[in-house]
N, C-alpha and C. Protein backbone atom coordinates (compact mmCIF):
# COMPACT_ATOMS: atom_id res chain seq x y z
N UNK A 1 263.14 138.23 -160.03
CA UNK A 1 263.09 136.84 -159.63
C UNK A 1 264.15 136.62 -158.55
N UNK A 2 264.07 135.88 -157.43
CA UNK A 2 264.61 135.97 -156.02
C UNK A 2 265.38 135.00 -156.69
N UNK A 3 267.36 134.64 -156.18
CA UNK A 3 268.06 133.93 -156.72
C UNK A 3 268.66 133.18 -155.47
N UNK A 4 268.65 132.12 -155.45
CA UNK A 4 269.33 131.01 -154.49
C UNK A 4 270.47 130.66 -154.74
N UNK A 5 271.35 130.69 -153.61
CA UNK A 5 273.26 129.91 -153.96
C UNK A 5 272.79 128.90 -153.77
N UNK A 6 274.11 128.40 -155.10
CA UNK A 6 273.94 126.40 -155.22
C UNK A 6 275.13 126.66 -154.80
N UNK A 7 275.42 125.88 -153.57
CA UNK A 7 276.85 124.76 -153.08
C UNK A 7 277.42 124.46 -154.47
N UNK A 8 278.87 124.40 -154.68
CA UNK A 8 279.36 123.58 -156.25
C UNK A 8 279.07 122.27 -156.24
N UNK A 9 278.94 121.46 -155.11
CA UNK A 9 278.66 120.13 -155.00
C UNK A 9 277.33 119.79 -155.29
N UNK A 10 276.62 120.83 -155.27
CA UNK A 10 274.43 120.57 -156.28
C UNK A 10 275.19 121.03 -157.44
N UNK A 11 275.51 122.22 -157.84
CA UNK A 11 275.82 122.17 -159.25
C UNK A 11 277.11 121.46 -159.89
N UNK A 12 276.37 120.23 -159.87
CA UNK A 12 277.25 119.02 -160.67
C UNK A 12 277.05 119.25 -162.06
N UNK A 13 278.06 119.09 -162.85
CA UNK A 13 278.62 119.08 -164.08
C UNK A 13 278.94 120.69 -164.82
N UNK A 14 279.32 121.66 -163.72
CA UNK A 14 279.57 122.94 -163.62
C UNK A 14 281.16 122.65 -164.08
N UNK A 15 281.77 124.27 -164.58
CA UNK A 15 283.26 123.91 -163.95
C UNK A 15 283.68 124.64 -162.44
N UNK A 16 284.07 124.35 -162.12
CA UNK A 16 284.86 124.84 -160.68
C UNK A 16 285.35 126.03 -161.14
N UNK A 17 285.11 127.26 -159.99
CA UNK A 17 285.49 128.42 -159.84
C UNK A 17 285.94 129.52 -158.83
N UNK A 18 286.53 129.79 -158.48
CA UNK A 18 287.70 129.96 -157.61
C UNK A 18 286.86 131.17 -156.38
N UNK A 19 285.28 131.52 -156.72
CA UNK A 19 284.24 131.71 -155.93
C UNK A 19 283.03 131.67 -155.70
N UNK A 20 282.36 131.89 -155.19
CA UNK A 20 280.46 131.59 -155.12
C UNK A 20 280.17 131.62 -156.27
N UNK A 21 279.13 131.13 -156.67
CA UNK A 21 278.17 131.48 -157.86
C UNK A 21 276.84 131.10 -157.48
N UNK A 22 276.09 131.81 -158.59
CA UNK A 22 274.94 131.73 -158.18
C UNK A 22 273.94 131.61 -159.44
N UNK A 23 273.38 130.78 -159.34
CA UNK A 23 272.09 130.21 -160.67
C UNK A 23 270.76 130.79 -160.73
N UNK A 24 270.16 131.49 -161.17
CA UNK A 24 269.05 131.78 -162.38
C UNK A 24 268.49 130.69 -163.01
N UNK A 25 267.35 130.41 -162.28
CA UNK A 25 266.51 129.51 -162.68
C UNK A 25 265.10 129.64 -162.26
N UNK A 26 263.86 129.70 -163.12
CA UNK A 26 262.44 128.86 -162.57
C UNK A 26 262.29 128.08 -162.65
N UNK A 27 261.33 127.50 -161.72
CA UNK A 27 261.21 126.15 -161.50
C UNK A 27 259.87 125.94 -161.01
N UNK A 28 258.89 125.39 -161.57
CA UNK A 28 257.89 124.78 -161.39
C UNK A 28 257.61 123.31 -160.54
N UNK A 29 257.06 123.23 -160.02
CA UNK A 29 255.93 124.85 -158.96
C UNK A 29 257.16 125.18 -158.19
N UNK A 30 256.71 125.90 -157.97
CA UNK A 30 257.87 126.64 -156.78
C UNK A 30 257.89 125.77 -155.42
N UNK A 31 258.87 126.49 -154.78
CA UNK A 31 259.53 125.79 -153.88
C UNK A 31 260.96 125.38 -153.79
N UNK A 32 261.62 125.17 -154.86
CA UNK A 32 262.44 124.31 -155.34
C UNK A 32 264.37 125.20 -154.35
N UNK A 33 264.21 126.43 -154.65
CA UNK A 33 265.03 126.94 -153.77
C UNK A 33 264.64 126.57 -152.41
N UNK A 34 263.60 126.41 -151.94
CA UNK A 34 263.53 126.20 -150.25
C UNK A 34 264.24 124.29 -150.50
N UNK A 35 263.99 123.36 -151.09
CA UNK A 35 265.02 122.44 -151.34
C UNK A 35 265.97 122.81 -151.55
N UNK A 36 267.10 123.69 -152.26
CA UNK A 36 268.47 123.78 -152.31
C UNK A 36 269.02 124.20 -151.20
N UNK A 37 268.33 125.13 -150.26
CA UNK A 37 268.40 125.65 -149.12
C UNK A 37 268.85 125.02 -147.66
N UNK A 38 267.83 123.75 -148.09
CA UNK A 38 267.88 122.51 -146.88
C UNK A 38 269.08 121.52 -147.62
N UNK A 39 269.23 121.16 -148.64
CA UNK A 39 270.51 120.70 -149.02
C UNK A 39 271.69 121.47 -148.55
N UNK A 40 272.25 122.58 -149.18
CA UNK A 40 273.09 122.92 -149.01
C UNK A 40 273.61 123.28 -147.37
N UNK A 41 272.51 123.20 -146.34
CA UNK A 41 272.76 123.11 -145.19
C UNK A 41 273.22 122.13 -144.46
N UNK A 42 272.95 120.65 -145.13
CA UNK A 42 273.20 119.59 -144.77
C UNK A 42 274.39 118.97 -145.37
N UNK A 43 274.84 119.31 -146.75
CA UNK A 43 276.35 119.00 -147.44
C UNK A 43 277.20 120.28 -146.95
N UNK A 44 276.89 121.78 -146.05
CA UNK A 44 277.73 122.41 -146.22
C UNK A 44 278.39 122.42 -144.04
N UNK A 45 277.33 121.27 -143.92
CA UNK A 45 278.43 121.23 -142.27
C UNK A 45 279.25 120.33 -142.69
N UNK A 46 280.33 120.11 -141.46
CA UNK A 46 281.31 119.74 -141.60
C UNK A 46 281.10 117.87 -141.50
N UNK A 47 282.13 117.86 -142.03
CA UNK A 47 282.06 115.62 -142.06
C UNK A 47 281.54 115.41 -143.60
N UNK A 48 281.29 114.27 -143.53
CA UNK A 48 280.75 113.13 -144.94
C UNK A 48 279.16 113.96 -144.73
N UNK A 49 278.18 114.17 -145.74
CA UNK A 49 277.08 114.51 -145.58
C UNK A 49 276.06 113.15 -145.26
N UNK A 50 274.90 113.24 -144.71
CA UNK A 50 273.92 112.42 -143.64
C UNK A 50 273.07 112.16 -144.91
N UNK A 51 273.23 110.65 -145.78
CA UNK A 51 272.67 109.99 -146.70
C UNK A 51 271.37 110.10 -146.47
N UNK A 52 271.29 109.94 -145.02
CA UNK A 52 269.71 109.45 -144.96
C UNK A 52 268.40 110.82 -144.73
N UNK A 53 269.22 111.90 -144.05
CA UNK A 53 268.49 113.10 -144.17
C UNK A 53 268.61 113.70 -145.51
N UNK A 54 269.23 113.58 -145.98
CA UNK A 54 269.07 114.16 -147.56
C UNK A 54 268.40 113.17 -148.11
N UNK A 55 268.25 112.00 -148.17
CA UNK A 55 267.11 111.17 -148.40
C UNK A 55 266.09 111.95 -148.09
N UNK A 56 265.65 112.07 -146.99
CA UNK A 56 264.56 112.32 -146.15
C UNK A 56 264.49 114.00 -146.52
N UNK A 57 265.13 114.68 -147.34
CA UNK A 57 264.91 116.34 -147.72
C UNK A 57 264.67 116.01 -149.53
N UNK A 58 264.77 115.00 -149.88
CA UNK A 58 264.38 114.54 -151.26
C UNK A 58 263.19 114.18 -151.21
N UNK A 59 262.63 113.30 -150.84
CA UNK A 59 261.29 112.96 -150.47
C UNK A 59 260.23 113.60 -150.29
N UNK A 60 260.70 114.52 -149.24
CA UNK A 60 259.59 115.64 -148.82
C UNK A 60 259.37 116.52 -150.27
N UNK A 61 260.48 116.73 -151.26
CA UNK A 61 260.13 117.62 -152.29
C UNK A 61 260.13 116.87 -153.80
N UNK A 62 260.19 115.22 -153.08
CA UNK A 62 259.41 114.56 -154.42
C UNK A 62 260.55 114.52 -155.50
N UNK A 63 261.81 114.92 -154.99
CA UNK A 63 262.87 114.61 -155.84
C UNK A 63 263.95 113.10 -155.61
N UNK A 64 264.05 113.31 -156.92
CA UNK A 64 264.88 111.97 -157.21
C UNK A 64 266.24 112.15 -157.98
N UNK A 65 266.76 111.22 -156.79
CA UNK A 65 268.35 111.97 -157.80
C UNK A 65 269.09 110.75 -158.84
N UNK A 66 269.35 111.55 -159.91
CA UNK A 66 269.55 110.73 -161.32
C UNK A 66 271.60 110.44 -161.32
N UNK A 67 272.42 111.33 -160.82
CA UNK A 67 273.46 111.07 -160.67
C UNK A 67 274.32 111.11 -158.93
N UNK A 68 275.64 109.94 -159.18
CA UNK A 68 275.81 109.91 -157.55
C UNK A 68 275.82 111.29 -157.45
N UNK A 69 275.82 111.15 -155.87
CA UNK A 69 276.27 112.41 -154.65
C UNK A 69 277.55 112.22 -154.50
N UNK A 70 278.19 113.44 -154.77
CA UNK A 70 279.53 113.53 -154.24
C UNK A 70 279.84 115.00 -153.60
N UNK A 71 280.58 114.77 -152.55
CA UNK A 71 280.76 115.78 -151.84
C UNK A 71 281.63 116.27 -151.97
N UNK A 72 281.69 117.57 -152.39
CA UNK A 72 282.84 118.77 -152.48
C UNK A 72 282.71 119.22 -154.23
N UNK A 73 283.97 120.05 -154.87
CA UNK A 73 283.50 120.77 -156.03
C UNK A 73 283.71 119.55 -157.27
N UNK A 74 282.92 119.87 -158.17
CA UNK A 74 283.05 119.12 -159.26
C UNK A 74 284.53 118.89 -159.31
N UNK A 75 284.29 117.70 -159.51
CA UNK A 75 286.03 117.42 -160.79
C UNK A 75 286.20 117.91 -162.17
């Protein structure tokens, strides 16, 4: 099974760890890594991340997000 890096800032309610990690998951239907993909490209340039294109990269994959966005590693 092909494995996608989550940014620490998608894996919210993780603990913080002092390097990459990487999640093991399926996900029905697929696709769902080509969304973490386009996220993490857009929270991992530099500045505040672009509300409205990550809007607009939620949408396209029909997701809805249940807790805020915050940028950078869990607290």
């Amino acid at each position: 099974m092909p494995c996608s890096p989550v940014p620490l800032a998608v894996a919210a309610g993780s603990k913080p760890v002092p390097s990459s990690s990487t999640v093991k998951a399926r996900h029905w239907p697929s696709g769902h890594e080509r969304y973490l993909d386009e996220i993490g490209e857009l929270i991992g340039r530099p500045g505040p991340p672009d509300p409205a294109a990550i809007a607009e990269v939620r949408a396209r994959y029909d997701i809805q997000q249940l807790t805020p966005m915050v940028a950078g590693p869990p607290r």
